[in-house]
N, C-alpha and C. Protein backbone atom coordinates (compact mmCIF):
# COMPACT_ATOMS: atom_id res chain seq x y z
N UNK A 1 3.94 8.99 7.04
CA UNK A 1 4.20 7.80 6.26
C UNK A 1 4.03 8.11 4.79
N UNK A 2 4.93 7.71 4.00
CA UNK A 2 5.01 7.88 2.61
C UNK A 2 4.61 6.59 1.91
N UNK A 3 3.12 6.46 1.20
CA UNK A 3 3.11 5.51 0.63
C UNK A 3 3.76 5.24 -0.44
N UNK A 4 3.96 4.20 -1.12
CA UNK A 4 4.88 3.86 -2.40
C UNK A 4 3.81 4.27 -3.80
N UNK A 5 4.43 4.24 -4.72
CA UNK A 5 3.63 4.60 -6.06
C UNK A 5 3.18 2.66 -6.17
N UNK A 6 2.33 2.61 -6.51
CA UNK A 6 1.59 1.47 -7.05
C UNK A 6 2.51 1.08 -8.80
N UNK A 7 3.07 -0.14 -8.56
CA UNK A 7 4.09 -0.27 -10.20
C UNK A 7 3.42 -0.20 -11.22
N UNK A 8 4.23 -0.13 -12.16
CA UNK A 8 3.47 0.32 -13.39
C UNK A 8 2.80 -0.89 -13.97
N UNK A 9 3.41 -2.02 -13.82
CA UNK A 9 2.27 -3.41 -14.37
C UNK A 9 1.62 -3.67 -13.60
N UNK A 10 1.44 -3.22 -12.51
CA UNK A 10 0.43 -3.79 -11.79
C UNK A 10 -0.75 -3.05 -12.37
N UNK A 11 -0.46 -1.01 -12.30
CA UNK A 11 -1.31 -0.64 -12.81
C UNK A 11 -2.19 -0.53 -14.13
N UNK A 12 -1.14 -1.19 -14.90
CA UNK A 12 -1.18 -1.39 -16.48
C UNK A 12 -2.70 -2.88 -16.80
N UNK A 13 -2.03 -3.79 -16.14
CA UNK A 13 -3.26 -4.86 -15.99
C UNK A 13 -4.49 -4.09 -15.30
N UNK A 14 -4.55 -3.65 -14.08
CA UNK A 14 -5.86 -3.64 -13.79
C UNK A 14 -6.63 -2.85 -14.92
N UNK A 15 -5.82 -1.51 -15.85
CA UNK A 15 -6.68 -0.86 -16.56
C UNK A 15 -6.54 -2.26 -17.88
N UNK A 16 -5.76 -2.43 -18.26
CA UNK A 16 -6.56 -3.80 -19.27
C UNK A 16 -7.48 -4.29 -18.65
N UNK A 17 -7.78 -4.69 -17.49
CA UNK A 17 -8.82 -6.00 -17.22
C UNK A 17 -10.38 -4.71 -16.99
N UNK A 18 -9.97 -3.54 -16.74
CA UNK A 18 -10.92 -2.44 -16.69
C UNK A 18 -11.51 -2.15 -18.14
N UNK A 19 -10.73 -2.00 -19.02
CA UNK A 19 -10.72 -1.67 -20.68
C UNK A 19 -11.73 -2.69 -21.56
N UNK A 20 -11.38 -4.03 -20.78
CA UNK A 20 -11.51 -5.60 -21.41
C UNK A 20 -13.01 -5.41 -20.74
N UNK A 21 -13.38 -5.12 -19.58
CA UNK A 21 -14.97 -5.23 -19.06
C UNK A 21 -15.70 -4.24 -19.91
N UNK A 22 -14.96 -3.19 -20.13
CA UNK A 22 -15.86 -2.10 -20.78
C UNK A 22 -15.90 -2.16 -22.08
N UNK A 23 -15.15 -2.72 -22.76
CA UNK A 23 -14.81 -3.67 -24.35
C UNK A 23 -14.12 -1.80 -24.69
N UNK A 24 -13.70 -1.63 -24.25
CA UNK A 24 -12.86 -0.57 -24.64
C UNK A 24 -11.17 -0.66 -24.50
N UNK A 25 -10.76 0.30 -25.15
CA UNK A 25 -8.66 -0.08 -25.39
C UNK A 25 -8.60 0.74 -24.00
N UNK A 26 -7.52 -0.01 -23.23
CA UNK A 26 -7.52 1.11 -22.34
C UNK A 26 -6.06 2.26 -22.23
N UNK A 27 -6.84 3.59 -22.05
CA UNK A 27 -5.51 4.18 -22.32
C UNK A 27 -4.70 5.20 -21.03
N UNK A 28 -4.61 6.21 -21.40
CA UNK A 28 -3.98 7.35 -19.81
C UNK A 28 -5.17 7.36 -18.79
N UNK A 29 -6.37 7.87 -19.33
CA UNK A 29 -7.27 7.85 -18.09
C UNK A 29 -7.55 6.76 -17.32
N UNK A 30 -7.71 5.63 -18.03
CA UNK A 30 -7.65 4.58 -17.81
C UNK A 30 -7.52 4.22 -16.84
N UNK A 31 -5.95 4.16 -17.01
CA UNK A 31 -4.99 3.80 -16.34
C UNK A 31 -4.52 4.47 -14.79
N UNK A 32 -4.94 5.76 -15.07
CA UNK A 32 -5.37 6.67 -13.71
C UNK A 32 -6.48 6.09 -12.66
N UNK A 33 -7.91 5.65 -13.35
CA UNK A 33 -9.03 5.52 -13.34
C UNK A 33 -8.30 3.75 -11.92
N UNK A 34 -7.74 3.45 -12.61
CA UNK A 34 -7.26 2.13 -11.96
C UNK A 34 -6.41 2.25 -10.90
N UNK A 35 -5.30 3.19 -11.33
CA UNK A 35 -4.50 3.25 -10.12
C UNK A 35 -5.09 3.94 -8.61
N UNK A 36 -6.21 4.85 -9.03
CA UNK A 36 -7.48 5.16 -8.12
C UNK A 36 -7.77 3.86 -7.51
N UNK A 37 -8.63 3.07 -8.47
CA UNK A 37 -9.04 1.81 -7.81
C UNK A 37 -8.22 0.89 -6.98
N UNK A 38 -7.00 0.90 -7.54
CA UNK A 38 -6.05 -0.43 -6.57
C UNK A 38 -6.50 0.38 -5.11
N UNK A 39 -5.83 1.99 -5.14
CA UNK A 39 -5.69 2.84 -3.33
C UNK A 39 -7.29 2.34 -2.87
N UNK A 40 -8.29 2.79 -3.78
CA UNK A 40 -9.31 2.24 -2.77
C UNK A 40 -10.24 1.32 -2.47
N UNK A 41 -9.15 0.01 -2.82
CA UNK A 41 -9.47 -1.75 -2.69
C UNK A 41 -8.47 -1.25 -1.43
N UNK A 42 -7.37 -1.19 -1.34
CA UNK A 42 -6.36 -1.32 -0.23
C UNK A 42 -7.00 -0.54 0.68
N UNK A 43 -7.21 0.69 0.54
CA UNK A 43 -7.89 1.39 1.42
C UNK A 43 -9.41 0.51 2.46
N UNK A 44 -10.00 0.54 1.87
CA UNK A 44 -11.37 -0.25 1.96
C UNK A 44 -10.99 -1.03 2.79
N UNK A 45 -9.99 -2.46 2.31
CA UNK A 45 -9.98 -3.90 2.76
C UNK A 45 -8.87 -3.50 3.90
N UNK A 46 -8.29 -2.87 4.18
CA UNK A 46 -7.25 -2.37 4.96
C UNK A 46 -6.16 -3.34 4.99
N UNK A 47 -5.85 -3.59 4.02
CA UNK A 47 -4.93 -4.70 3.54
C UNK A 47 -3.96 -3.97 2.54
N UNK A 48 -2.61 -4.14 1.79
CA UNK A 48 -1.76 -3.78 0.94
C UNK A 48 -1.59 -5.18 0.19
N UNK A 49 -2.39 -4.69 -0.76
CA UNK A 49 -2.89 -5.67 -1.87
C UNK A 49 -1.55 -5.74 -2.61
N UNK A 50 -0.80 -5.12 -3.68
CA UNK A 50 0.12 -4.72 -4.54
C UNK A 50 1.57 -4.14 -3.89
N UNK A 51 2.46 -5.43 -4.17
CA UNK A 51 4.06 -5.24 -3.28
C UNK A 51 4.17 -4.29 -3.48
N UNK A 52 4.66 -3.38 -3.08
CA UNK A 52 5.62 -1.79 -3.18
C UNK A 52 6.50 -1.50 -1.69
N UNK A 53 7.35 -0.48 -2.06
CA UNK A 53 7.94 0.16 -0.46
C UNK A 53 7.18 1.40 -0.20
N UNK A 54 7.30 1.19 1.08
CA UNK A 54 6.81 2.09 1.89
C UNK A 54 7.53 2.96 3.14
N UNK A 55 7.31 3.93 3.40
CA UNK A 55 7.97 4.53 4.57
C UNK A 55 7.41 5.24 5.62
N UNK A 56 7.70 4.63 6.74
CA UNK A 56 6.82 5.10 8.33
C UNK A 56 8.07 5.98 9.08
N UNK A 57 7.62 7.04 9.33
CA UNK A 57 8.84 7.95 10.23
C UNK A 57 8.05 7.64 11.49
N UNK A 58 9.35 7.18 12.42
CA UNK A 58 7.94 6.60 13.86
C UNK A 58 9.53 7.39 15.08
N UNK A 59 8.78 7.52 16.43
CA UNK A 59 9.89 8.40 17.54
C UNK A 59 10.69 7.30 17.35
N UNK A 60 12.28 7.77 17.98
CA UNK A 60 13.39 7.27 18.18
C UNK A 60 13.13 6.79 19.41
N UNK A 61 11.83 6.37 20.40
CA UNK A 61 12.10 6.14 21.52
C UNK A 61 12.49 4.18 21.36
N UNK A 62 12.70 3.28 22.17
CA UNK A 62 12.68 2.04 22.12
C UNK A 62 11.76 0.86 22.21
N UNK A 63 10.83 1.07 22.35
CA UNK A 63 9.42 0.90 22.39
C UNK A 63 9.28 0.21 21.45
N UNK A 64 8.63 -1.13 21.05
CA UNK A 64 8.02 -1.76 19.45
C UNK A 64 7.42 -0.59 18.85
N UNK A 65 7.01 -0.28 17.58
CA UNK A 65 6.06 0.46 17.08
C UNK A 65 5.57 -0.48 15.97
N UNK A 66 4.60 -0.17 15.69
CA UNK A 66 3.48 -1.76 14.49
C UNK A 66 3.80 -0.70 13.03
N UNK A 67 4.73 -1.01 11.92
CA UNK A 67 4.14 -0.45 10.70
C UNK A 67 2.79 -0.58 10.60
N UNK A 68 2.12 0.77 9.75
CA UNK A 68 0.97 0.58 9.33
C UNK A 68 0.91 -0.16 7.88
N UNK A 69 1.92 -0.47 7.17
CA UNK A 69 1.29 -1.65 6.00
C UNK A 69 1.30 -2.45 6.64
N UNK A 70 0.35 -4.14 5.71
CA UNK A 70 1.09 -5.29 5.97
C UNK A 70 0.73 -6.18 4.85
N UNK A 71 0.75 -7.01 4.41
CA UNK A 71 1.81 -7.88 5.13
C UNK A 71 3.33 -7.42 4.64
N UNK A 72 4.11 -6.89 5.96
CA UNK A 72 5.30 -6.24 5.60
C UNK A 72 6.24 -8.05 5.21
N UNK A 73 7.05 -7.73 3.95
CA UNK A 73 8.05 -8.46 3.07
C UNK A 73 9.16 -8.24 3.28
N UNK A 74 9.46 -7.08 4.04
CA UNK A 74 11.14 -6.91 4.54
C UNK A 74 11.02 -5.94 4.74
N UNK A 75 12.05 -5.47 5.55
CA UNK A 75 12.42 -3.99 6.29
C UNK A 75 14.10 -3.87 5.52
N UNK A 76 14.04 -2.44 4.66
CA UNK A 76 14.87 -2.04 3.87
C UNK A 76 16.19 -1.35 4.47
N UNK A 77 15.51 -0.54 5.36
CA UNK A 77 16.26 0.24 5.78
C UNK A 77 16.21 1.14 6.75
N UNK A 78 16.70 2.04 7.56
CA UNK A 78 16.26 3.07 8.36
C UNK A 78 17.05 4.30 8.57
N UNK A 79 16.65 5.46 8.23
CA UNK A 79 17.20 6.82 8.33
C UNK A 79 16.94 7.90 9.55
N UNK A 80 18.10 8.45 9.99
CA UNK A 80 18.20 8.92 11.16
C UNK A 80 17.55 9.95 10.51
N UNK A 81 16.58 11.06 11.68
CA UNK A 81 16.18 12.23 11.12
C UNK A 81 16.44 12.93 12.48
N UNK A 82 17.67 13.58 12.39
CA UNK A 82 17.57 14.99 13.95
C UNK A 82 17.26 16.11 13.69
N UNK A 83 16.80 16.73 14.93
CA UNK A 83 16.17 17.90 14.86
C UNK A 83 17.18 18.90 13.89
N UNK A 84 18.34 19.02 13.75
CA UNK A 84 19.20 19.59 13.14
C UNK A 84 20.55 18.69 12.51
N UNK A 85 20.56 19.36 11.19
CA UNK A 85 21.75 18.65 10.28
C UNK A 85 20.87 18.00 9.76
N UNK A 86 21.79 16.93 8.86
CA UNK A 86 21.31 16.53 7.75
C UNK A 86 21.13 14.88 8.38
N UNK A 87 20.00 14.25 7.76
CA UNK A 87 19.85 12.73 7.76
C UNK A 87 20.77 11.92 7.72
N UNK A 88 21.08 10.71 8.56
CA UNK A 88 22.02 9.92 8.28
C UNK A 88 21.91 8.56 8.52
N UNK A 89 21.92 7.26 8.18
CA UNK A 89 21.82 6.08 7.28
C UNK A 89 21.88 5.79 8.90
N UNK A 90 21.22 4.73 9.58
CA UNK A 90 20.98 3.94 10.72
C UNK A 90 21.60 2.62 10.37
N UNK A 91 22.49 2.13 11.42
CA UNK A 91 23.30 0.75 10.87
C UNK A 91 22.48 0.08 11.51
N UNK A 92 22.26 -1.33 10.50
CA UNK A 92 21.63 -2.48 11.21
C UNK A 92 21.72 -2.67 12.70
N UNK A 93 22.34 -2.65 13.38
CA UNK A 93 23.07 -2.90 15.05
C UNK A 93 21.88 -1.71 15.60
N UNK A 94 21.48 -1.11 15.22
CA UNK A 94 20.74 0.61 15.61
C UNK A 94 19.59 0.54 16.02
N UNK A 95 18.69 -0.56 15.10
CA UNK A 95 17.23 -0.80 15.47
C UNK A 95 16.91 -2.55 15.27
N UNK A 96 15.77 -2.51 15.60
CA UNK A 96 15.56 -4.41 15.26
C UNK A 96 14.01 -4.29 14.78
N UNK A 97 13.64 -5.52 14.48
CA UNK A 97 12.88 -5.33 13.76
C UNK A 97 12.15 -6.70 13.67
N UNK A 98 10.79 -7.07 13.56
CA UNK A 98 10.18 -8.48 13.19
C UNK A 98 9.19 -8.36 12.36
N UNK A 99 8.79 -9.46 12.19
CA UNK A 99 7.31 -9.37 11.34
C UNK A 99 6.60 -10.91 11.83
N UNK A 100 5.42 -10.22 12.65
CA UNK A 100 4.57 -11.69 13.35
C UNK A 100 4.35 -12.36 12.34
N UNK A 101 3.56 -13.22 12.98
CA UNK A 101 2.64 -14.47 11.51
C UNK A 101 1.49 -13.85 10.76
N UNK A 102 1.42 -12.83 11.41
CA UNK A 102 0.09 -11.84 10.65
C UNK A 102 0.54 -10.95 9.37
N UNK A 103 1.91 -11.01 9.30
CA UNK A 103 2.42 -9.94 8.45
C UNK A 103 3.03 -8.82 8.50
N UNK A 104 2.33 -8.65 10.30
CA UNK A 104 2.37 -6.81 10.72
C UNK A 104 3.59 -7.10 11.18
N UNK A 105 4.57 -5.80 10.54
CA UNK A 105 5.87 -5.20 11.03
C UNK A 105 6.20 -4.23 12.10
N UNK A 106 6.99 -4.48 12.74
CA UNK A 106 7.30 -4.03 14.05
C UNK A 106 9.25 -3.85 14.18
N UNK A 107 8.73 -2.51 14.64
CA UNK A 107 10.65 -1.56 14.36
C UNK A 107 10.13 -0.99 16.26
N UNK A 108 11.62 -1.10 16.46
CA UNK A 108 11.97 -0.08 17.31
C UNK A 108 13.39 -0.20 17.18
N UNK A 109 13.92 1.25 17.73
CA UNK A 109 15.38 1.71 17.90
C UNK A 109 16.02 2.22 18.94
N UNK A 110 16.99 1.03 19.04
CA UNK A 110 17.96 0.42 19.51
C UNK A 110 18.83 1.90 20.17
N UNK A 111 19.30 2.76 18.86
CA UNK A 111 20.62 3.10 19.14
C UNK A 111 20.55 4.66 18.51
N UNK A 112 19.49 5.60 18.74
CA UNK A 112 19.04 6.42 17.65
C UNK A 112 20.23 7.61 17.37
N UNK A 113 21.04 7.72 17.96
CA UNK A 113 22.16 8.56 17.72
C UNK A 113 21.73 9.71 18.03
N UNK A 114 21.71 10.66 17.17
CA UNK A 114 21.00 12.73 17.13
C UNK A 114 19.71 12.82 16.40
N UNK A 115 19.31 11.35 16.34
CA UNK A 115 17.79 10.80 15.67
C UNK A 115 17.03 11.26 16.41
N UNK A 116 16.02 12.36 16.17
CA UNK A 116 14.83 12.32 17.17
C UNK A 116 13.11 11.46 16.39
N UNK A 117 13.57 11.45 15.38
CA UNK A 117 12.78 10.55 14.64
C UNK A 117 13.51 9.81 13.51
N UNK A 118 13.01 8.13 12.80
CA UNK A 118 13.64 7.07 12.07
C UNK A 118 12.48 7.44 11.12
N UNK A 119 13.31 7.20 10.02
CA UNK A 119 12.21 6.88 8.48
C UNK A 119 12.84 5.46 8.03
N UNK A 120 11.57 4.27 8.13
CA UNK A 120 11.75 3.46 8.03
C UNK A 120 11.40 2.85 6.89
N UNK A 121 12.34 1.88 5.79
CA UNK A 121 12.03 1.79 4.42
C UNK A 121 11.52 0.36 4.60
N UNK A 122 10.21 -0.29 4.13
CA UNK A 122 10.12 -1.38 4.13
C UNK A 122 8.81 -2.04 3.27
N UNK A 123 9.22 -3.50 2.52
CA UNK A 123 8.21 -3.58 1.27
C UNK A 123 7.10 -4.13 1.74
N UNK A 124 6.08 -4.21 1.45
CA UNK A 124 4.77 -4.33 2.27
C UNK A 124 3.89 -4.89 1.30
N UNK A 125 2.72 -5.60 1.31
CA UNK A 125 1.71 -6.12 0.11
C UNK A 125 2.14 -7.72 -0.27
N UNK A 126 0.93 -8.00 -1.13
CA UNK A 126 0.21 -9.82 -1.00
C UNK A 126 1.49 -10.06 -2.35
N UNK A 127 1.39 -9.20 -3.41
CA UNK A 127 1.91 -9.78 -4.25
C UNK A 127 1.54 -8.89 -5.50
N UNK A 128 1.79 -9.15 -6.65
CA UNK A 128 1.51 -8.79 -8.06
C UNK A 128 0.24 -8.53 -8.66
N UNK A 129 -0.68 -8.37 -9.12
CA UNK A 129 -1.66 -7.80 -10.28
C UNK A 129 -2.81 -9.31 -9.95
N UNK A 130 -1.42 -10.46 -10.24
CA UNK A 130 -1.91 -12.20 -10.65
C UNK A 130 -2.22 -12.25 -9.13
N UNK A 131 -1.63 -12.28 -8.24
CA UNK A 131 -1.66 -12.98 -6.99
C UNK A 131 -2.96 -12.42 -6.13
N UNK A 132 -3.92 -11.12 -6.85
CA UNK A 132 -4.59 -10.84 -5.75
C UNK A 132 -6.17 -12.18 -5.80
N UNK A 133 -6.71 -11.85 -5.14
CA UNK A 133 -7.58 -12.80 -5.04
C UNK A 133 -8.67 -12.67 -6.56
N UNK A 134 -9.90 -13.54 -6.67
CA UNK A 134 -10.48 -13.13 -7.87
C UNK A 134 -11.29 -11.83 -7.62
N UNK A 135 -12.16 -12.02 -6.10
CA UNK A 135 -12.95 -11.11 -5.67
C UNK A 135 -12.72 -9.55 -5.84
N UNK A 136 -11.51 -9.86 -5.26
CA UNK A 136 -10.61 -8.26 -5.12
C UNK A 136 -10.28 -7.56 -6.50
N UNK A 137 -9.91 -8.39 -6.96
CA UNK A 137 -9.20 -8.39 -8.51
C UNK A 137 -10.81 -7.85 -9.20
N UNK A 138 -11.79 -8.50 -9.40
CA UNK A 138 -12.72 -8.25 -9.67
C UNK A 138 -13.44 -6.87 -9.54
N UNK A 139 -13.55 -6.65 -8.06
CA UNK A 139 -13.63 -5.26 -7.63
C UNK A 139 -13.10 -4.02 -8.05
N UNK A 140 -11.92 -4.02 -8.14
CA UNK A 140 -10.57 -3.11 -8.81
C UNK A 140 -10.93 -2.86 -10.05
N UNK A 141 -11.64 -4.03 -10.92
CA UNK A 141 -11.67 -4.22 -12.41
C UNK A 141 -13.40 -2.71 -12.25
N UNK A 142 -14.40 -3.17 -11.31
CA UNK A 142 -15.33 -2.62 -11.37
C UNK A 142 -15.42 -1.14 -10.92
N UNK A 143 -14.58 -0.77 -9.82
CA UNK A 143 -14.23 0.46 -9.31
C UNK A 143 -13.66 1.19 -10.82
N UNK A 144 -12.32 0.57 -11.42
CA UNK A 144 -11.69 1.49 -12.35
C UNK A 144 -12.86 1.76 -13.69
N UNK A 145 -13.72 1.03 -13.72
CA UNK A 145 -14.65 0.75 -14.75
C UNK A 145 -15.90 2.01 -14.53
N UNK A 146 -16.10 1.84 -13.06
CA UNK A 146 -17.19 3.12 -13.11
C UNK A 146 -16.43 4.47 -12.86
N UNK A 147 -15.51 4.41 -12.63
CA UNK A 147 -14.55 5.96 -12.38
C UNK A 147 -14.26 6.56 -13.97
N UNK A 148 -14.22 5.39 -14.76
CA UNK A 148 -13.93 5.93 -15.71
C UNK A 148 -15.19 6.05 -16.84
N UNK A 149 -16.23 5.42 -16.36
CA UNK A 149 -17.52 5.95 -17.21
C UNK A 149 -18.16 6.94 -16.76
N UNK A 150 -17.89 7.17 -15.21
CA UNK A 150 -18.63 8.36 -14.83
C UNK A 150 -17.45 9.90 -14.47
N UNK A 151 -16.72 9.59 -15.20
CA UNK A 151 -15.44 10.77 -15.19
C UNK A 151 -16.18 12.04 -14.42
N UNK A 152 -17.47 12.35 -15.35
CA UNK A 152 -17.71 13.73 -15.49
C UNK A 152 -19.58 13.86 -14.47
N UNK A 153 -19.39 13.14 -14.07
CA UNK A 153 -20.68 12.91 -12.74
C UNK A 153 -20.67 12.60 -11.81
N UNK A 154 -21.29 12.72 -10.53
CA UNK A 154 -21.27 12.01 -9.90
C UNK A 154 -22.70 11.06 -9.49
N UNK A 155 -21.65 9.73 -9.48
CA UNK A 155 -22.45 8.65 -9.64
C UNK A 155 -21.50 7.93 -8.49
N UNK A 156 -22.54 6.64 -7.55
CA UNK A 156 -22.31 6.47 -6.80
C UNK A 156 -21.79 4.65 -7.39
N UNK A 157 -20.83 3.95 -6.59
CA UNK A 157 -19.65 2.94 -7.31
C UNK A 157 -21.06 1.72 -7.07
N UNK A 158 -21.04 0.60 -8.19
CA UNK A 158 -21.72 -0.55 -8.08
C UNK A 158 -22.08 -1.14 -6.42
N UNK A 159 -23.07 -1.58 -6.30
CA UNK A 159 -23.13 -2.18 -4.86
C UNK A 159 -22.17 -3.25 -4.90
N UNK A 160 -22.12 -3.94 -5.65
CA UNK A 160 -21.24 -5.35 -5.97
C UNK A 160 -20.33 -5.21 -5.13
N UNK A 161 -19.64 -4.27 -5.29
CA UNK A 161 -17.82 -3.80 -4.95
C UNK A 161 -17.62 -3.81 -3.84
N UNK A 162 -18.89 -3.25 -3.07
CA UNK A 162 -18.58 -3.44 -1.57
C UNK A 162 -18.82 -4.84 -0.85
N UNK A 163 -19.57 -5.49 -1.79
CA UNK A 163 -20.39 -7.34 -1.77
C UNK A 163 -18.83 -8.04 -1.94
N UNK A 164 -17.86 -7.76 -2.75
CA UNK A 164 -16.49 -8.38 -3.46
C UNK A 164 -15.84 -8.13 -2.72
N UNK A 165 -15.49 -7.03 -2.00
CA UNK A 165 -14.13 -6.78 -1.29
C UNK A 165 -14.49 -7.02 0.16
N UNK A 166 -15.90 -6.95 0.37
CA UNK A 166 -16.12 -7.12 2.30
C UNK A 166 -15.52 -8.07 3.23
N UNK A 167 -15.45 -9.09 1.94
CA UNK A 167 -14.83 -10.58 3.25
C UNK A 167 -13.51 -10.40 3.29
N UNK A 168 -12.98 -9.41 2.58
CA UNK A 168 -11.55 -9.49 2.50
C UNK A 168 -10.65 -8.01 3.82
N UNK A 169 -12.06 -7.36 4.34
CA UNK A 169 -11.66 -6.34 4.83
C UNK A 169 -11.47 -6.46 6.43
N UNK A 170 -10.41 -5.78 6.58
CA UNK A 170 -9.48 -6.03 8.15
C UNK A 170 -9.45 -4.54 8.76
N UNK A 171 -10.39 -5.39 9.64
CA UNK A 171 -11.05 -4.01 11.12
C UNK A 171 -10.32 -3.73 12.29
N UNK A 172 -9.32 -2.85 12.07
CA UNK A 172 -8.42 -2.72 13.12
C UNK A 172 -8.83 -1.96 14.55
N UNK A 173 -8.95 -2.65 15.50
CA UNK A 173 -9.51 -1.24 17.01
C UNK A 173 -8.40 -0.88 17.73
């Protein structure tokens, strides 16, 4: 699975709201320092905080398979991958596809052609920079904040962060 790059305003705010806690401008490290933090709020809460696409290569058998983002926002697309030759574009008619009330996306294929595996394109996450919660948002602000004061140590992240993001975190068995 290929995660998506995290957008650039999304990442741009969290290092302002990181910059703004530390009363500092925020600049490249920053901004690194943050895009760190969004992966491990999402990571952590096992949630996809920040819309982006994503891509799951899952078997060509017919079977449901569950994307691992969620809450999946649409299913983009799907690419044939055979053991030999080159990739080729899966027509809608080929696979199907839903998304429960939970968010979680679910592909299987239909019609896989010389596919022995699908790479499946589809956008996943709550929303924008604004839309995440305060808690979370908060957290992100504190994660990018100590990554970037403790660049050159190791120092272990505020207790807070794990206090901010806990109620928000989804325990999959």
């Amino acid at each position: 699975m290929a995660e998506g790059a995290f957008p650039a305003a999304a990442v741009a705010d969290a290092a302002a709201a990181a910059g703004a806690y530390l009363r500092v401008e925020a600049d490249a490290v920053m901004a690194r320092c943050a895009d760190c933090a969004l992966g491990v709020a999402e990571d952590f809460c096992g949630r996809t905080w920040i819309r982006r696409t994503h891509e799951a290569v899952i078997g060509a058998g017919n079977g449901w398979q569950r994307l691992a983002r969620a809450p999946v926002a649409g299913i983009t697309g799907a690419v044939g991958l055979p053991a030999e030759g080159a990739p080729f574009v899966l027509p809608v008619e080929a696979y199907g596809y839903d998304i429960d009330s939970g968010g979680v996306g679910w592909v299987r294929v239909l019609a896989p052609g010389a596919a022995g595996r699908v790479a499946i394109s589809y956008v996943a996450g709550l929303g924008d920079w604004g839309d995440l919660p305060g808690p979370v948002a908060t957290g992100v602000t504190l994660i990018a904040a100590h990554l970037f004061e403790h660049r050159e140590a190791d120092a272990q992240p505020p207790a807070a962060v794990a206090a901010l993001l806990r109620p928000y975190r989804q325990v999959r068995l």
